[in-house]
Protein backbone atom coordinates (compact mmCIF):
# COMPACT_ATOMS: atom_id res chain seq x y z
CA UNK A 1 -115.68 208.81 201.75
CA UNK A 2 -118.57 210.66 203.23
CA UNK A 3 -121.94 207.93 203.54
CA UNK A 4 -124.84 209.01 201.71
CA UNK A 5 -128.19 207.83 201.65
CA UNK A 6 -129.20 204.07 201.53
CA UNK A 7 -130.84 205.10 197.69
CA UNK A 8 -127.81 206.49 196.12
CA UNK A 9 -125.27 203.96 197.92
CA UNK A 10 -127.17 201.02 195.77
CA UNK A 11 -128.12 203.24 192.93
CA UNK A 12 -126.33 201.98 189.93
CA UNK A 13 -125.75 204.10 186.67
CA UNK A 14 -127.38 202.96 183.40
CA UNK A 15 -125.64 200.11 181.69
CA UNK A 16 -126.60 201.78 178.63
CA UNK A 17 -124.92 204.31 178.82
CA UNK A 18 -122.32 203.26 180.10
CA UNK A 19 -121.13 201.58 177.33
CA UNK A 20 -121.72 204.14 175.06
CA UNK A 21 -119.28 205.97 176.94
CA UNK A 22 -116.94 203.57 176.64
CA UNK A 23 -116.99 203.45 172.58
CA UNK A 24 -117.13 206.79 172.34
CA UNK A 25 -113.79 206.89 173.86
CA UNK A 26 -112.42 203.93 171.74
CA UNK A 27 -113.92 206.41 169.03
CA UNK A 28 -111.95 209.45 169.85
CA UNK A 29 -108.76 207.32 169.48
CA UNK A 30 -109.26 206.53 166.18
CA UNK A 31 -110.61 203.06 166.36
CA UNK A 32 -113.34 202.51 163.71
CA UNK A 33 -116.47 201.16 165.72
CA UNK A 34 -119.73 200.15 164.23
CA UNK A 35 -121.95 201.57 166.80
CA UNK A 36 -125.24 200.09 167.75
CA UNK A 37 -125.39 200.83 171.03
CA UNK A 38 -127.54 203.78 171.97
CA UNK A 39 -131.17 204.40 171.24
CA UNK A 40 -130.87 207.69 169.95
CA UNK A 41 -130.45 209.42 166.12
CA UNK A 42 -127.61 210.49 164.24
CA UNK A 43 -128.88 214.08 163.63
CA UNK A 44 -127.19 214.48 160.72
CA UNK A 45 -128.37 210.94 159.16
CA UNK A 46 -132.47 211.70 160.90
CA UNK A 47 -132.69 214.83 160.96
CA UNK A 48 -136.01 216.80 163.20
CA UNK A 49 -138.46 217.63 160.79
CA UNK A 50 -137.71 220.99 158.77
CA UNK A 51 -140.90 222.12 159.91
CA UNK A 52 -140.37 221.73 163.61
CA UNK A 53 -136.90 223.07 163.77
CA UNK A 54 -138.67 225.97 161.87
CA UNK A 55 -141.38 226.45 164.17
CA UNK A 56 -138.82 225.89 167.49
CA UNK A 57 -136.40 228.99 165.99
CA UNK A 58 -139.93 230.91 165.21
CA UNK A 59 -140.44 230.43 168.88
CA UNK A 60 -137.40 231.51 170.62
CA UNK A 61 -137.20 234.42 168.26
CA UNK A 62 -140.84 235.92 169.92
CA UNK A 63 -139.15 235.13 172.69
CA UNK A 64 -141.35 232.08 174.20
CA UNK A 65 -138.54 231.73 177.26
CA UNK A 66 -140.42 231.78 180.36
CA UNK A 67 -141.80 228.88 182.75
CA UNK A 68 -144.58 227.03 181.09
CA UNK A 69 -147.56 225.89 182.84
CA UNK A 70 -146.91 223.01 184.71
CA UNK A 71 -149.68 220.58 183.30
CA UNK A 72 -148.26 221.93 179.51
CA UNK A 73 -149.41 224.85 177.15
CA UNK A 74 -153.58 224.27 176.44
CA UNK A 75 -152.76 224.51 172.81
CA UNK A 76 -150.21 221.63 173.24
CA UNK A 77 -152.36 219.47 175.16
CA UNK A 78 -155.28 220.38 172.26
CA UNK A 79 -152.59 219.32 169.51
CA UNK A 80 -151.69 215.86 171.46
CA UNK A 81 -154.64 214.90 171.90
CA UNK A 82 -155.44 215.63 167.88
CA UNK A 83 -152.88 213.50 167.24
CA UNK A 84 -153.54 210.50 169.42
CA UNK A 85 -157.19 210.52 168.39
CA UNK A 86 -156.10 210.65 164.38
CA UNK A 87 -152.91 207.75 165.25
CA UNK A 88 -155.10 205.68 167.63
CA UNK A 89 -158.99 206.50 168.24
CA UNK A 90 -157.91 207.40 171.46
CA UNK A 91 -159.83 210.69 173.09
CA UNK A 92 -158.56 211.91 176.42
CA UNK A 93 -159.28 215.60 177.73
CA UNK A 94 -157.12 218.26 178.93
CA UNK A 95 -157.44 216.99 182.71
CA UNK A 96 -155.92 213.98 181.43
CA UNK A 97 -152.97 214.80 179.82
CA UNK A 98 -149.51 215.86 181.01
CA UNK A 99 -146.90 217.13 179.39
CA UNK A 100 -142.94 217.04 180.45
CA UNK A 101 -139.46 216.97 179.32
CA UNK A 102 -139.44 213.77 177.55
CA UNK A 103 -140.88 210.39 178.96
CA UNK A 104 -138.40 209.86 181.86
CA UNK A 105 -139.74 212.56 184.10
CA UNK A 106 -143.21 210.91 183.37
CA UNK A 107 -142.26 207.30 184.19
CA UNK A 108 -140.94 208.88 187.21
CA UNK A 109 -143.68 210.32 188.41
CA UNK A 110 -145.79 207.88 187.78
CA UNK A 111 -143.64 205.71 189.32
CA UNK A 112 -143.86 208.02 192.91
CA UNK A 113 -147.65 208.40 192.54
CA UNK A 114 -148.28 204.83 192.72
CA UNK A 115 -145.73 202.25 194.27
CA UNK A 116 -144.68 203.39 197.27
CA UNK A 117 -141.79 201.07 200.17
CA UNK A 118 -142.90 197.29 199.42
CA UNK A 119 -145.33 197.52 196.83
CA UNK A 120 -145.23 195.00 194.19
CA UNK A 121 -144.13 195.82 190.71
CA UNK A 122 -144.20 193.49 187.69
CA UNK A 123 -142.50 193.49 184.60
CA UNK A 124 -140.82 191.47 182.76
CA UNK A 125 -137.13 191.22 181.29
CA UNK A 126 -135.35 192.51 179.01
CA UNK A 127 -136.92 195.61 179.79
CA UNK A 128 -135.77 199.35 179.55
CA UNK A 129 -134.94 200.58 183.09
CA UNK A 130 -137.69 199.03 184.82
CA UNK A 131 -135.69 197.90 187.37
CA UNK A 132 -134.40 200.90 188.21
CA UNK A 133 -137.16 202.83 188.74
CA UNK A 134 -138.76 199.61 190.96
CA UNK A 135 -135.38 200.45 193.13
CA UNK A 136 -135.65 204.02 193.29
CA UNK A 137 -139.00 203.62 194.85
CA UNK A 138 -138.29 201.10 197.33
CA UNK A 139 -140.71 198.97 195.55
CA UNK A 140 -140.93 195.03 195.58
CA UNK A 141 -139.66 193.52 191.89
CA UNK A 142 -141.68 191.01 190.20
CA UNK A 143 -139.81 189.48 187.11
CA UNK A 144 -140.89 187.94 184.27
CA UNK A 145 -138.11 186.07 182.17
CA UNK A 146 -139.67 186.86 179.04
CA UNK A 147 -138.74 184.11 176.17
CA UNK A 148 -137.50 184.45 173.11
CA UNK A 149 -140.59 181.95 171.32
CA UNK A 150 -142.67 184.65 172.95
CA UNK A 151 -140.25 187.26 170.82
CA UNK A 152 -139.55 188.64 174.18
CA UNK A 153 -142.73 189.75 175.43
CA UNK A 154 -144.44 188.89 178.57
CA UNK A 155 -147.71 187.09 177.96
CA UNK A 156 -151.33 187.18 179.48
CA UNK A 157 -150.34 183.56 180.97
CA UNK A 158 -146.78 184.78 182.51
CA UNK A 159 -148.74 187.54 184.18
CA UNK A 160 -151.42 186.17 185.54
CA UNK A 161 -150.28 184.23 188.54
CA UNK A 162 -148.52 187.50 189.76
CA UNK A 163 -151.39 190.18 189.49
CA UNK A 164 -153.47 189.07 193.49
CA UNK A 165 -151.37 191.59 195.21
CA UNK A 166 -149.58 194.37 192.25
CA UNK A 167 -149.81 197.55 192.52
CA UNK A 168 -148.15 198.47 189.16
CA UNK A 169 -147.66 196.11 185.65
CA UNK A 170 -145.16 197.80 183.38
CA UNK A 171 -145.64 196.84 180.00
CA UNK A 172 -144.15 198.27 176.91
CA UNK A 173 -144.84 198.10 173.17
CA UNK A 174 -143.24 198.42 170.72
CA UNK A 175 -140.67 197.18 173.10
CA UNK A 176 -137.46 198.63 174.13
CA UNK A 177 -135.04 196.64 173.82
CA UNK A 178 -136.31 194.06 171.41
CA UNK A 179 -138.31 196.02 168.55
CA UNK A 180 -141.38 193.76 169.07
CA UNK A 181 -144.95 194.18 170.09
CA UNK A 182 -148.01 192.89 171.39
CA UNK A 183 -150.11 191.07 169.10
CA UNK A 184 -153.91 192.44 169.61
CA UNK A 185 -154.71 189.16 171.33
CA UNK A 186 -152.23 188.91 173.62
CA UNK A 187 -152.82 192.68 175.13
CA UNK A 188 -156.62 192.14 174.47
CA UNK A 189 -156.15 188.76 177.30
CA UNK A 190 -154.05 190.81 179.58
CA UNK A 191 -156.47 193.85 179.84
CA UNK A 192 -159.31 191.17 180.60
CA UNK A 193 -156.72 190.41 183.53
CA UNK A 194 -156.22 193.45 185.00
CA UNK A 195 -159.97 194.49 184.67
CA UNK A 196 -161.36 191.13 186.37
CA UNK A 197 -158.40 191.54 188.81
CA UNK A 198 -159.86 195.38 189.80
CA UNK A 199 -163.72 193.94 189.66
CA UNK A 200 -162.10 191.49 192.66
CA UNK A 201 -160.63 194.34 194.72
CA UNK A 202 -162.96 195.75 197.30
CA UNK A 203 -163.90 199.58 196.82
CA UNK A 204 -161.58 200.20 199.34
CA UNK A 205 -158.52 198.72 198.22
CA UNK A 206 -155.60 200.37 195.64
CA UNK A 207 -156.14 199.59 192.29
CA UNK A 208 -154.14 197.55 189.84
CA UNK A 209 -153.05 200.49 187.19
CA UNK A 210 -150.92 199.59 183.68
CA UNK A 211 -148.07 201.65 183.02
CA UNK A 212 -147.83 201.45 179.23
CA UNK A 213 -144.84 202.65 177.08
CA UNK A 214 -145.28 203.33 173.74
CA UNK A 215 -142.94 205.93 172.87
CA UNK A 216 -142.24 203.40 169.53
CA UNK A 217 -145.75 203.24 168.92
CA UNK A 218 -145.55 205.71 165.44
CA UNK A 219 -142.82 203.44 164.26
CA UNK A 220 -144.14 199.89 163.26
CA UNK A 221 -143.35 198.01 159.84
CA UNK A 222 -144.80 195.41 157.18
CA UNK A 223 -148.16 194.09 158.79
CA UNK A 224 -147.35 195.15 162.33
CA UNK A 225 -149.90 196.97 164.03
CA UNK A 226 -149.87 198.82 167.30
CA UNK A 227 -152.48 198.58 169.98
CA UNK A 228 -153.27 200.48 173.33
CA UNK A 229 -154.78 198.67 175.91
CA UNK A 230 -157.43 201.66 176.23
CA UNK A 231 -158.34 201.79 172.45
CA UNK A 232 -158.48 197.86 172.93
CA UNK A 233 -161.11 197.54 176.10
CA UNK A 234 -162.19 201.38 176.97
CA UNK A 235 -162.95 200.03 180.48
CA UNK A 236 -158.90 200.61 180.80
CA UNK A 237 -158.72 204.04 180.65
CA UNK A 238 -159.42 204.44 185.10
CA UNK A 239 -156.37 201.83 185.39
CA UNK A 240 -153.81 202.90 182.07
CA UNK A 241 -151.59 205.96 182.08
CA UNK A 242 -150.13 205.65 178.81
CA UNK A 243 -146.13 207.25 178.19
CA UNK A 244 -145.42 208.51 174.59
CA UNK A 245 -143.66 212.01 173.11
CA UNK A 246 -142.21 213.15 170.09
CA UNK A 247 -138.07 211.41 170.59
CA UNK A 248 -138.98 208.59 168.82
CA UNK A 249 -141.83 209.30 166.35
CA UNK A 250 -140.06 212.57 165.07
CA UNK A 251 -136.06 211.75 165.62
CA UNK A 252 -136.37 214.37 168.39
CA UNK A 253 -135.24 212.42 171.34
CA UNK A 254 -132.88 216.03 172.60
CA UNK A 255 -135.95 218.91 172.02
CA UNK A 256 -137.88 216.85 175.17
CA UNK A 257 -141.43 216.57 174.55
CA UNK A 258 -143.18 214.11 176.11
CA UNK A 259 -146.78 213.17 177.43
CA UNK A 260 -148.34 211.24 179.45
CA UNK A 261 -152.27 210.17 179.28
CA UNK A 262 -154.56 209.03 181.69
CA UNK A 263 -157.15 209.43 184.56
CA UNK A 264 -157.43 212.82 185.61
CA UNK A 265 -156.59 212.43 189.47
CA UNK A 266 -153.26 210.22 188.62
CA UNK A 267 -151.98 212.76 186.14
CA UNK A 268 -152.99 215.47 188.72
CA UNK A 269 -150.44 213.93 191.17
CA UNK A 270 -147.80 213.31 188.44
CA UNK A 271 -148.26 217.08 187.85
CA UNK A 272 -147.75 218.09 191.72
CA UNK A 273 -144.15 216.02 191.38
CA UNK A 274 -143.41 217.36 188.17
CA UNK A 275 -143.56 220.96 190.03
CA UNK A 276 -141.38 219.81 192.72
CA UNK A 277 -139.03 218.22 190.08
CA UNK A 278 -139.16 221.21 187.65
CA UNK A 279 -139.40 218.58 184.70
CA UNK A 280 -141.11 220.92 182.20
CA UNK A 281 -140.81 220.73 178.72
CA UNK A 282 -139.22 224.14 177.79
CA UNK A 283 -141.59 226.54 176.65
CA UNK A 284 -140.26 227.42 173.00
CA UNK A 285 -140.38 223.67 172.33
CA UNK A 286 -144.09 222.99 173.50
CA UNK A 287 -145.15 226.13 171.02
CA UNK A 288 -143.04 224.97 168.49
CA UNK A 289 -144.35 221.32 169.07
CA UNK A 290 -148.29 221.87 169.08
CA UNK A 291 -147.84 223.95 166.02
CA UNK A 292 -145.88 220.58 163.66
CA UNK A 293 -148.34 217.82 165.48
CA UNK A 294 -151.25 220.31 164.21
CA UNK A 295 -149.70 220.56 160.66
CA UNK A 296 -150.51 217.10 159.29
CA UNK A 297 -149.49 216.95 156.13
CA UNK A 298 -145.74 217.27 157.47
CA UNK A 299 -146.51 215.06 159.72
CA UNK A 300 -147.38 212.26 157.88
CA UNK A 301 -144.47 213.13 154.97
CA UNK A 302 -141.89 213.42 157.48
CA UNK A 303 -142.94 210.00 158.94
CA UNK A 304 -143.18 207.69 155.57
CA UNK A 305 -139.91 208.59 154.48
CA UNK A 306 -138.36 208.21 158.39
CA UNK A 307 -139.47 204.68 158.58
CA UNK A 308 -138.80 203.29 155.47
CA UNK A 309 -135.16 204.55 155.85
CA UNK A 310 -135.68 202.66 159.38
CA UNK A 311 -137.10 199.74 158.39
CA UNK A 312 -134.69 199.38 154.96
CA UNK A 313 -131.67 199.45 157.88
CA UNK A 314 -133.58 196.66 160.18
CA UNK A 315 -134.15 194.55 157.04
CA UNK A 316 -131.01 194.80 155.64
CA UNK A 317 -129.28 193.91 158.26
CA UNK A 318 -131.79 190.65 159.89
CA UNK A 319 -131.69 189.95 156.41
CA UNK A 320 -127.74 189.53 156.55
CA UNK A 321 -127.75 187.72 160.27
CA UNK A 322 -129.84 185.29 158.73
CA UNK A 323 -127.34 184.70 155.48
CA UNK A 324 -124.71 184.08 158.61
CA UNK A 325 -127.39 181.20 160.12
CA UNK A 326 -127.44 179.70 157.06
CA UNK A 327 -123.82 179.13 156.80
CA UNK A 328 -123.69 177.54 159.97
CA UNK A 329 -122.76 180.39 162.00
CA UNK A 330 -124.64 180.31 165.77
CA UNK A 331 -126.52 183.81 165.28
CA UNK A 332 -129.94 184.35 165.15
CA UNK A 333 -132.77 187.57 165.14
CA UNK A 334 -135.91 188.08 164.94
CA UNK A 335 -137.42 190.03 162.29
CA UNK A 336 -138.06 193.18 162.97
CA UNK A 337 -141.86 194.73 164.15
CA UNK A 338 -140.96 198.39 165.06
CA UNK A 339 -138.74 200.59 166.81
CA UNK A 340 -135.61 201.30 165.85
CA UNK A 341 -133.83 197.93 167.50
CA UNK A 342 -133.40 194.32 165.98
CA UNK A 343 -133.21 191.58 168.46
CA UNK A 344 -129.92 189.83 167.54
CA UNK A 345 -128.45 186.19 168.52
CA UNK A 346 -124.42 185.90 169.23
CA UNK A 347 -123.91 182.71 170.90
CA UNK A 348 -120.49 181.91 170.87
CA UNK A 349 -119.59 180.44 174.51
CA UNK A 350 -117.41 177.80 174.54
CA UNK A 351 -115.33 178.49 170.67
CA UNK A 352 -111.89 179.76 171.34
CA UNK A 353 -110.50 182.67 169.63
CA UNK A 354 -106.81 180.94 169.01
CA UNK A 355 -105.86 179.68 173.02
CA UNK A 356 -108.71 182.20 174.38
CA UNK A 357 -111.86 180.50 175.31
CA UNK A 358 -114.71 182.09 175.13
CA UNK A 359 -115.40 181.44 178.99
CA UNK A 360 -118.85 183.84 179.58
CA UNK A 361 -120.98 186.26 177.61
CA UNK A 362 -119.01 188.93 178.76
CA UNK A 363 -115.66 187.29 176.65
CA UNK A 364 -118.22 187.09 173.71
CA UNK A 365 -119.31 190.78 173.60
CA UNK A 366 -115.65 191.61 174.26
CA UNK A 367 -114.49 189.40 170.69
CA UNK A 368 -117.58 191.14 168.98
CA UNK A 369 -115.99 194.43 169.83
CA UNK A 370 -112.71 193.63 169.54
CA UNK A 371 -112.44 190.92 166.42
CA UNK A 372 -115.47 192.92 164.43
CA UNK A 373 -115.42 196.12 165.52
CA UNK A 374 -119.43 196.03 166.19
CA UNK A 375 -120.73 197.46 169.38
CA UNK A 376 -124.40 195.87 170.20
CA UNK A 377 -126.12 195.93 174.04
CA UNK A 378 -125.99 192.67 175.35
CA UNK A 379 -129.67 191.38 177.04
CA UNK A 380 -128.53 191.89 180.82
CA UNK A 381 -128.11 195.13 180.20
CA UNK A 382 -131.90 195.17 180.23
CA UNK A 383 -132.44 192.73 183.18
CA UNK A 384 -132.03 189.71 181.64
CA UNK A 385 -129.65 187.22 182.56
CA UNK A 386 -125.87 187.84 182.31
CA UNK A 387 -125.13 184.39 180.15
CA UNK A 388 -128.11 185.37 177.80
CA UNK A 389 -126.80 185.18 174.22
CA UNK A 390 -128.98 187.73 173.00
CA UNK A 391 -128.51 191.65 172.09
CA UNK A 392 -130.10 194.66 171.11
CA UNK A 393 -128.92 196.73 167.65
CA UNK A 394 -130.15 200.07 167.06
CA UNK A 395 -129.96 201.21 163.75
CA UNK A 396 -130.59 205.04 164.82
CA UNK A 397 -126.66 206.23 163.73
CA UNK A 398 -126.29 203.34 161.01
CA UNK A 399 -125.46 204.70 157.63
CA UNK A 400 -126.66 202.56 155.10
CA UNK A 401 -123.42 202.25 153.49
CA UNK A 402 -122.21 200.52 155.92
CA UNK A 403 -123.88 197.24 156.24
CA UNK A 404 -122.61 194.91 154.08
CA UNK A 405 -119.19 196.10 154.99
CA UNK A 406 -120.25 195.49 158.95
CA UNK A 407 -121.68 191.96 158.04
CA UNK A 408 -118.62 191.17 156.05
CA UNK A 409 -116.17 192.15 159.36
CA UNK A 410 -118.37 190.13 160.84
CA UNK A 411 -118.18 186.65 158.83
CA UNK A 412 -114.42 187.12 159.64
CA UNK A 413 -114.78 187.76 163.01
CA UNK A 414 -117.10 184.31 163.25
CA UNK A 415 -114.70 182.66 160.79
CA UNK A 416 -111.69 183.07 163.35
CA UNK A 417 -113.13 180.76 165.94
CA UNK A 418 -112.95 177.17 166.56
């Protein structure tokens, strides 16, 4: 075959997704799969907000079809930053917010305005796609093997040693994989970091910035709070460019709105690539959008009843992993914080499955499949190491219904091995 360039001959697909294609083909031949794979919604168990799907058809019907602007409508922008100021106390002006389809064309950019061949990127793992976009940009990885006592996220003392000579720290909370967050503290220690680290820089060196996901940040359970480094030390704001949208929050992860905050000359560049990229949000969906964040009332009564049926699923099932622990099965999790994911334990190297031994994690998540018919993303998928023991479950197609019955394949499944 033809070469091509030296990016897409070491460009790898995502993991992800590629094993959601795989069930979905074990799907269409009949096999019955519980699928926790992808992070996405079961329309017809979450559906978009009446109001929004409303508003988008009200849209397209006065015919809102043509290119947007390419920072995002003015009355979007106005409406997102409403919204972020109610949510989180956060202000930010219009200069300072971007708008695009979804968050990936925003990490993107961001990514091309400020590592560039060689510059050093940390984050930790398991992480959502970091890696990836740390290869796309011919950038230098720094990797943090977050720990499970830590509930999977990278601490102020894991980072520190790291931060003399970064260009970019990706952090991300609620976190995607693991449905965990940052406890004020910890983020409150790690801004101090990246602020004394700046202070040390000479005027004429790049700055440190924080790349800060918190698409998840709507969704967060029991006593779980969520914190953004800027609402946390306002000192941030020059060195933060904050990700979030309306997939997650609103079940809307195919309409594609997404925005990205922070200081004006960074999301001025991220605008320039967006125009080169052509990542716009379509236009029907930003009018349709600014209109349901402005509408608060729906707001807020779409989003108790969408995470209690989320967080009912989450408990239900940690709640049932644990039962398993107690028997004596090895499975663990950690309760669930936010998101739509539960951090789940399978560690079953070594047990044999009649003669088969259970050789690598790889032969585990193959029994799972196979013996219990439950699909889960193993940790490496994310960056983490390929014997790690731990998975991700998303709960974003489970029906209800079907938990204890999952659980109960389960037990079997575990029962089987010796």
């Amino acid at each position: 075959m033809t070469r091509l360039s030296k990016l897409a001959e070491t460009l790898t697909g995502s993991e992800i997704v590629k094993l959601g294609n795989e069930i979905k083909v074990r799907v269409g031949q009949g096999e019955k799969i519980y699928n926790y794979t992808i992070g996405d919604f079961d329309p017809n168990i979450f559906p978009i907000p009446d109001e929004l799907k409303a508003d988008i058809i009200s849209a397209y019907e006065h015919h809102y079809t043509s290119y947007p602007p390419a920072e995002g409508l003015l009355e979007l922008r106005h409406a997102v930053s409403a919204f972020i100021e109610d949510k989180f106390g956060l202000h930010y002006n219009d200069n300072e917010l971007l708008i695009a389809a979804g968050g990936r064309p925003l990490i993107y950019a961001l990514f091309r305005t400020i590592v560039g061949p060689g510059d050093k990127v940390i984050y930790a793992v398991p992480s959502w796609n970091n890696n990836h976009y740390v290869h796309i940009n011919g950038g230098t990885h720094c990797v943090i093997e977050a720990l499970p006592e830590n509930n999977f996220m990278p601490t102020a003392e894991e980072i520190a040693p790291h931060l003399s000579d970064a260009t970019l720290l990706c952090l991300c909370s609620p976190q995607n994989p693991t449905g965990t967050t940052h406890s004020k503290s910890s983020l409150e220690h790690i801004c101090d970091l990246v602020l004394a680290e700046n202070k040390r820089r000479n005027s004429d060196d790049r700055k440190l910035f924080v790349m800060f996901d918190q698409m998840y940040s709507t969704l967060t359970y029991g006593e779980t709070h969520h914190y953004n480094p800027v609402a946390l030390r306002p000192e941030m704001k020059e060195y933060t460019v904050s990700i979030d949208g309306i997939s997650k929050a609103f079940a809307a992860t195919g309409v594609r709105v997404g925005w990205g905050m922070g200081p004006a000359h960074v999301i001025g560049k991220m605008k320039s690539l967006l125009v080169h990229m052509g990542g716009w949000s379509p236009m029907a969906e930003q009018k349709a959008t600014a209109r349901f964040l402005m509408n608060k009332e729906a707001v807020n009564r779409f989003q108790k009843h969408f995470k209690a049926e989320l967080e009912e699923r989450l408990v239900l099932i940690y709640k049932g992993i644990m039962a398993l622990k107690q028997k004596g099965y090895p499975v663990d999790a950690i309760e669930p914080q936010a998101s739509i994911y539960l951090t789940i334990k399978i560690d079953l190297k070594g047990k044999k499955a009649g003669d088969h031994l259970l050789e690598k994690q790889s032969d585990v998540s193959d029994y799972i499949l196979k013996a219990a018919h439950l699909a889960v993303v193993p940790f490496y998928a994310f960056g983490a190491d390929k014997q790690s023991p731990w998975y991700r479950m998303s709960v974003g197609t489970c029906k209800k219904e079907e938990i204890s019955s999952m659980l109960g394949i389960l037990e079997e499944a575990l029962a089987r091995l010796n």
